[in-house]
Protein backbone atom coordinates (compact mmCIF):
# COMPACT_ATOMS: atom_id res chain seq x y z
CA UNK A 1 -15.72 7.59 9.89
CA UNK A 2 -17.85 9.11 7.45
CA UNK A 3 -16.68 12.97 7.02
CA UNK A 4 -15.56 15.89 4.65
CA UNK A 5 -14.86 19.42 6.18
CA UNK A 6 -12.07 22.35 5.44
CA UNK A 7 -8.45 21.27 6.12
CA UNK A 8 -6.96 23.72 8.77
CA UNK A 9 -3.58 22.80 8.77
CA UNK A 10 -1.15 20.36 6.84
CA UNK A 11 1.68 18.18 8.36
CA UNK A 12 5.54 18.74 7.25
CA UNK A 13 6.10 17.56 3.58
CA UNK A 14 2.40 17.86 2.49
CA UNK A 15 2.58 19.44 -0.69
CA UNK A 16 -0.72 18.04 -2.49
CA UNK A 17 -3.35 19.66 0.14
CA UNK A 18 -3.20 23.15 1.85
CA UNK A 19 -4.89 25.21 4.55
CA UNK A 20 -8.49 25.51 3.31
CA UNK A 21 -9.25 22.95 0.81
CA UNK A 22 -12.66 21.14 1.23
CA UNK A 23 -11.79 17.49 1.10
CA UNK A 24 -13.08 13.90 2.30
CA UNK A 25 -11.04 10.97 3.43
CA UNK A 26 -11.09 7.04 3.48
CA UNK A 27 -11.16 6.50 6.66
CA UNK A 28 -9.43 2.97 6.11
CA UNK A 29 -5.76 2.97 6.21
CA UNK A 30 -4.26 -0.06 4.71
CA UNK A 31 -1.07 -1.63 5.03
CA UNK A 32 -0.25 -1.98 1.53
CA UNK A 33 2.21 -4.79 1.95
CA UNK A 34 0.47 -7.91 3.05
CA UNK A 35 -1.29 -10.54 0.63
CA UNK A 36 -4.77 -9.50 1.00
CA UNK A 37 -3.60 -5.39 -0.09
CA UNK A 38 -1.29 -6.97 -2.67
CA UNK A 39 -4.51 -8.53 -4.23
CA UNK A 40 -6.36 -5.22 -4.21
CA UNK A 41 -8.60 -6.28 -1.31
CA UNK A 42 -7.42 -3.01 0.15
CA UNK A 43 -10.42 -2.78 2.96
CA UNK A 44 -9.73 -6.68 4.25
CA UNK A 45 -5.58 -6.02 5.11
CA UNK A 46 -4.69 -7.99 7.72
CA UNK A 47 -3.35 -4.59 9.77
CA UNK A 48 -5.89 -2.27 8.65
CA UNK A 49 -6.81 0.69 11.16
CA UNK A 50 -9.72 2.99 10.35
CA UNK A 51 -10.47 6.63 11.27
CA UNK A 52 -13.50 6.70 13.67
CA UNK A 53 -13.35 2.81 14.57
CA UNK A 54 -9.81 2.26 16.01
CA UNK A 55 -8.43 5.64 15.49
CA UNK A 56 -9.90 9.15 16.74
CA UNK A 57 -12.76 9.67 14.35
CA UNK A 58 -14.48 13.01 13.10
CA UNK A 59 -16.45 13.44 15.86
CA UNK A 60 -14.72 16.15 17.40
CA UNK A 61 -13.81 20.13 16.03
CA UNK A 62 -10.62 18.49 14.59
CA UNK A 63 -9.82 14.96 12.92
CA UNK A 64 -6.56 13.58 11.69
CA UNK A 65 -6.03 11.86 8.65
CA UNK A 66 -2.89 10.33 6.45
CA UNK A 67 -2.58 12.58 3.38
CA UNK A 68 -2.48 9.33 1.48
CA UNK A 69 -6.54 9.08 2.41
CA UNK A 70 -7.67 12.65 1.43
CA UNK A 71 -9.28 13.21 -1.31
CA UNK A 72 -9.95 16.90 -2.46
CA UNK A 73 -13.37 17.99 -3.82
CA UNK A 74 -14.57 20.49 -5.74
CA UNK A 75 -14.87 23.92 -3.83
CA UNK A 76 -18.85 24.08 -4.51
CA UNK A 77 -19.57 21.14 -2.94
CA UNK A 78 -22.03 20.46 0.05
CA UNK A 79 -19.73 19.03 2.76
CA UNK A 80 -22.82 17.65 4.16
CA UNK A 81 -23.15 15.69 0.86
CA UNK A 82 -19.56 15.56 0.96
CA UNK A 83 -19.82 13.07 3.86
CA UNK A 84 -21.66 10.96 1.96
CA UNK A 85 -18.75 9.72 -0.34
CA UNK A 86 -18.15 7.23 2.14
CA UNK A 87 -21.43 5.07 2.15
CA UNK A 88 -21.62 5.72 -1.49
CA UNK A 89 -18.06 4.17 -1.55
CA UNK A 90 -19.25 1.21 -0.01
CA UNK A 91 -21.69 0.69 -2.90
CA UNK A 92 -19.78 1.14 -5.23
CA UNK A 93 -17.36 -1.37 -4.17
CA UNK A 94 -20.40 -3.77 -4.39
CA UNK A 95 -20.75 -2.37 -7.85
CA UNK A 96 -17.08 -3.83 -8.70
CA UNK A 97 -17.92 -6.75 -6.53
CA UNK A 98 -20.72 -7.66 -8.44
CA UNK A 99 -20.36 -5.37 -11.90
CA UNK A 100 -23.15 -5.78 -14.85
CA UNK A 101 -26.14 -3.47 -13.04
CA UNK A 102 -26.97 -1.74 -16.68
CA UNK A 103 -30.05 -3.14 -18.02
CA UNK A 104 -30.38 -5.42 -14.68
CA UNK A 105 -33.59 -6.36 -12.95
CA UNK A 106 -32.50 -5.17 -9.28
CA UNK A 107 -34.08 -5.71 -5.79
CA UNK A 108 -32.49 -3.86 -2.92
CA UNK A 109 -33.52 -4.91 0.36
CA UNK A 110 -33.36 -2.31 3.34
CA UNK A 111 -33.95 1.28 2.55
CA UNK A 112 -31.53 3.21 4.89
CA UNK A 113 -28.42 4.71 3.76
CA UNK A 114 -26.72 2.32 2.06
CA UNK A 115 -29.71 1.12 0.56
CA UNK A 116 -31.32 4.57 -0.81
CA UNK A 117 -27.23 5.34 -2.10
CA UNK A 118 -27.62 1.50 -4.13
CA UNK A 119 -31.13 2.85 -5.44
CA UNK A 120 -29.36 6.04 -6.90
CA UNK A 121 -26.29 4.30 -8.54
CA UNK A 122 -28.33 1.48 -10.25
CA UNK A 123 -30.38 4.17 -11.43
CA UNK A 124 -27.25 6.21 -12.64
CA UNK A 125 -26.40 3.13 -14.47
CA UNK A 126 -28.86 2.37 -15.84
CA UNK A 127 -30.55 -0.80 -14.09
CA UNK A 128 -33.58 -1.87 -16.13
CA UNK A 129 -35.60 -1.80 -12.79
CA UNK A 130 -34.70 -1.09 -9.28
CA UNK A 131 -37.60 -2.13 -6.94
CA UNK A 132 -36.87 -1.71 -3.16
CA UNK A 133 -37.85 -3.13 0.09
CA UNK A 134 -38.55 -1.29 2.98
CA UNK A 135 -41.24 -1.82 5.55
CA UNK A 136 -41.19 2.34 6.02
CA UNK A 137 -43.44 4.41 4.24
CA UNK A 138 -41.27 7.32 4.50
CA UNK A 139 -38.05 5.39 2.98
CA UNK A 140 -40.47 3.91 0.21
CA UNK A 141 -41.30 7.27 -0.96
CA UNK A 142 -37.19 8.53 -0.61
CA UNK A 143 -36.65 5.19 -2.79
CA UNK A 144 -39.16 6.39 -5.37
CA UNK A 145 -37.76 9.90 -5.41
CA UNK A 146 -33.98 7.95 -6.30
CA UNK A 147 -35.55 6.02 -9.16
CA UNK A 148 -37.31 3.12 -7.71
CA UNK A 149 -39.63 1.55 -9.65
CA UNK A 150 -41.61 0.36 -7.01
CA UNK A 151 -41.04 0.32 -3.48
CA UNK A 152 -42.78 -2.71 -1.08
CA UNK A 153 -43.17 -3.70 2.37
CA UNK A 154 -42.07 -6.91 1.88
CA UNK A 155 -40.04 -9.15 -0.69
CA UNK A 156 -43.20 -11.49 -1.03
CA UNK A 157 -45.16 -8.04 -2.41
CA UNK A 158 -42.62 -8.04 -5.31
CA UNK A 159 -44.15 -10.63 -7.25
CA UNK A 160 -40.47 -10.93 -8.55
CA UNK A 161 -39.81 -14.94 -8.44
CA UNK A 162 -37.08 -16.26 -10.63
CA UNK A 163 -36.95 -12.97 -12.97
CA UNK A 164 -34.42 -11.47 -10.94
CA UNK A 165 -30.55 -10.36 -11.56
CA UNK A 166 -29.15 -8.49 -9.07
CA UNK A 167 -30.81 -9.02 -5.39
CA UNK A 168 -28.69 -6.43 -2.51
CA UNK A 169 -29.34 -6.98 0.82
CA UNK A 170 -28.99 -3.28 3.01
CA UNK A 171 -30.86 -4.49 5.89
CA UNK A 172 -28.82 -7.37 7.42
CA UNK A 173 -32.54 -9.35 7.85
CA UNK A 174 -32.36 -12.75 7.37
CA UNK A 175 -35.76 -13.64 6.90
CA UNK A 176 -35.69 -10.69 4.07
CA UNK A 177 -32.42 -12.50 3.00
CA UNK A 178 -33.44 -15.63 2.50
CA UNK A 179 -36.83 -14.61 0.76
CA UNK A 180 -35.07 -12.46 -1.67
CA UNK A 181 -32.62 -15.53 -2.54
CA UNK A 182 -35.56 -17.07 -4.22
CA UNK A 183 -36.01 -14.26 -6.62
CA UNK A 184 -33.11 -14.59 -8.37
CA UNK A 185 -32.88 -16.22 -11.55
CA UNK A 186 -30.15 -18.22 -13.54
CA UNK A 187 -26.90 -16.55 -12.91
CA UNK A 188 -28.81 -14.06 -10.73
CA UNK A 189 -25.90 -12.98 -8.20
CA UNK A 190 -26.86 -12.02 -4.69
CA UNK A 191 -24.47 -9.10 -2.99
CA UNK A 192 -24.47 -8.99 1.16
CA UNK A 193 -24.37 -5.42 1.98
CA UNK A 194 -26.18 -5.35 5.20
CA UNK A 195 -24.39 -6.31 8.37
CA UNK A 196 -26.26 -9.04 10.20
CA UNK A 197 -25.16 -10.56 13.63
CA UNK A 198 -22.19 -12.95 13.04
CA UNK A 199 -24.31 -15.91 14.35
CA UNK A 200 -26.78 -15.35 12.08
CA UNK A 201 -27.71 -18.26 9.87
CA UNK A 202 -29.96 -18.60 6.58
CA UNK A 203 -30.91 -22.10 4.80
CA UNK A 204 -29.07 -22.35 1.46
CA UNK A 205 -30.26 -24.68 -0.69
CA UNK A 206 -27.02 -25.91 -2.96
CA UNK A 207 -29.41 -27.98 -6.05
CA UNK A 208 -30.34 -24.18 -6.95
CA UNK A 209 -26.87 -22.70 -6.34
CA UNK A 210 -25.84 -25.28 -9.03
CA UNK A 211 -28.66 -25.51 -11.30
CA UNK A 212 -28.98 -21.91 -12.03
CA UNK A 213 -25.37 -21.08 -10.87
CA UNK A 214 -26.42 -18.56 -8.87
CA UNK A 215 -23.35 -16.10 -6.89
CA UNK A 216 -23.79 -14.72 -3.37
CA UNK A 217 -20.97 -11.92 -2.85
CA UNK A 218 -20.19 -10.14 -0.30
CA UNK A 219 -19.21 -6.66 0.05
CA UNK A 220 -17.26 -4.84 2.84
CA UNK A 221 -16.58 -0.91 3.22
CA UNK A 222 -15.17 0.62 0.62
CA UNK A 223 -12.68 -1.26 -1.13
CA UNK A 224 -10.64 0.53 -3.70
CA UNK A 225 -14.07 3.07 -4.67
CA UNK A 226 -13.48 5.65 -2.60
CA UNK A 227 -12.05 8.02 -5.04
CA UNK A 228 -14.44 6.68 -7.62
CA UNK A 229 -16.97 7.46 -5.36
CA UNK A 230 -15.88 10.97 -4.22
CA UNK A 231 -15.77 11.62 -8.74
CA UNK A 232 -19.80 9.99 -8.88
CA UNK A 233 -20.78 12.74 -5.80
CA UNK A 234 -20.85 15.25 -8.24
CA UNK A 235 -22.90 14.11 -10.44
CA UNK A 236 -25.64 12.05 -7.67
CA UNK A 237 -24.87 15.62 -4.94
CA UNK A 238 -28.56 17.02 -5.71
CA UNK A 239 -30.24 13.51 -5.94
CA UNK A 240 -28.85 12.26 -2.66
CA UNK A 241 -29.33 15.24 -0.41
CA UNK A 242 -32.82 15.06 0.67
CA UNK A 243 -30.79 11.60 2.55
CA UNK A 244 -29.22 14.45 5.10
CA UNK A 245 -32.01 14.65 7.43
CA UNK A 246 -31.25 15.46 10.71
CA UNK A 247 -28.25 17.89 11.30
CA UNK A 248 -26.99 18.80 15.02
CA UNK A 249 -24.17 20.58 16.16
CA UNK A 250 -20.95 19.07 18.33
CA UNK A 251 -22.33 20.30 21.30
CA UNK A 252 -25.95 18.02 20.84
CA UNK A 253 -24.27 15.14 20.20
CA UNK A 254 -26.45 12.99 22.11
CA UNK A 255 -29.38 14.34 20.86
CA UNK A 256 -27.76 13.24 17.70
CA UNK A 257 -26.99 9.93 18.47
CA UNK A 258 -30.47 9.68 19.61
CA UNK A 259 -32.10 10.77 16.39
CA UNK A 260 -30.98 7.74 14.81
CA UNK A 261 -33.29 5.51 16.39
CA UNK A 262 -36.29 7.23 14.24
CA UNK A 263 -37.44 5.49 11.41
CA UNK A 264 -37.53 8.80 9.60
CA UNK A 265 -33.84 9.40 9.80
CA UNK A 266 -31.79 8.34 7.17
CA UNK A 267 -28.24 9.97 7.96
CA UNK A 268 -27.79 12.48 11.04
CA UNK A 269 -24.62 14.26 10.50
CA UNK A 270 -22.76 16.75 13.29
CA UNK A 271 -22.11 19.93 11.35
């Protein structure tokens, strides 16, 4: 579901795309009419399918997409990096989710995708401090290289209680979760990125919800940022792709699938 490539043909009545445009494409494809989509909550429709999940994805030589999902992109760009519109999508719906990340003190927890793209956009906008957890070495130092300013095994080697604004959970963790709850400060607002098992459970303690009215958000694909996202690329393109690292072709696609399991692999992409 994450993709960009060279469009080979166009259906009957396409008249904004043609044969050899590099583009990308939401994979999500709404049904604009019910009350969720009517409140701009575009990725949570009550009939949504999505490209790669419930509909053939880009796996393959050829993938089909909606013209109303495509989004062209400049000529010049990577389509490698091009893929990565969609993850950075994702953030930046947490970004409108959660706006205010100028001049924040940030912690991002987890240092895979998601979490190395969050490193590079509070960065971009100017976050006072980013500091990242991430029990890898090798992610630590690709958080450094996005901005970081520091990068720690472990929330409790922050040294960060109550000074915190912005705490974003990447990893799904929820002993990290819960230990990175304490960090924040008054109005701190906490943003659930990573996916953890739906029976998953943390301790909330409601006295400091209330005393410091704290916010814990969540934030779910890409919302309405994927066009945002796909105008950003151009500017993050060289930052962000030292995150490629592991390319196979269509016919290794296992070997792909297995490359994923390394701790040193950060997005594996079929090219």
């Amino acid at each position: 579901h994450e993709f960009a490539g060279h469009i080979t043909a166009v259906g009957a009545g396409v008249t904004t795309f043609a044969e050899g445009d590099l583009v990308a494409a939401d994979p999500n494809i709404s049904c604009g009419a019910c009350r969720l989509c009517r409140m701009g909550a575009v990725n949570l429709c009550d009939h949504v399918t999505a490209l790669g999940v419930n509909l053939p994805g880009s796996c393959a030589e050829y993938v089909v997409a909606p013209a109303s999902v495509v989004v062209p992109l400049p000529a010049s760009l990577d389509p490698g990096v091009g893929a990565l519109i969609e993850p950075l999508s994702c953030v930046l719906n947490a970004v409108e989710r959660a706006p205010g990340w100028q001049d924040a003190v940030m912690v991002i927890v987890g240092a895979g995708c998601i979490g190395l793209l969050a490193t590079a956009v509070a960065t971009h906008l100017g976050a006072a401090e980013v500091h990242v957890v991430e029990p890898h070495e090798l992610r630590q130092g690709s958080a450094r290289s996005l901005g970081a300013t520091s990068a720690v095994a472990a929330v409790a080697d922050l040294g960060l209680d109550d000074s915190v604004d912005v705490v974003l959970d990447a990893s799904g963790h929820p002993g990290a979760i819960t230990a990175a709850i304490s960090l924040l400060r008054k109005r701190g607002r906490m943003i659930q990125m990573g996916v953890a098992h739906p029976d998953t459970s943390i301790p909330v303690f409601p006295y400091a919800i209330y005393a410091k009215e704290l916010s814990y958000l969540g934030a779910n694909s890409c919302g309405r940022s994927f066009r945002p996202a796909a105008d950003l690329m151009v500017d993050l393109a060289d930052a962000v792709r030292p995150l490629i690292t592991h390319t196979f072709p269509l016919t290794a696609y296992a070997d792909a699938v297995a490359a994923m399991r390394a701790p040193e692999a950060v997005k594996v992409q079929i090219a």
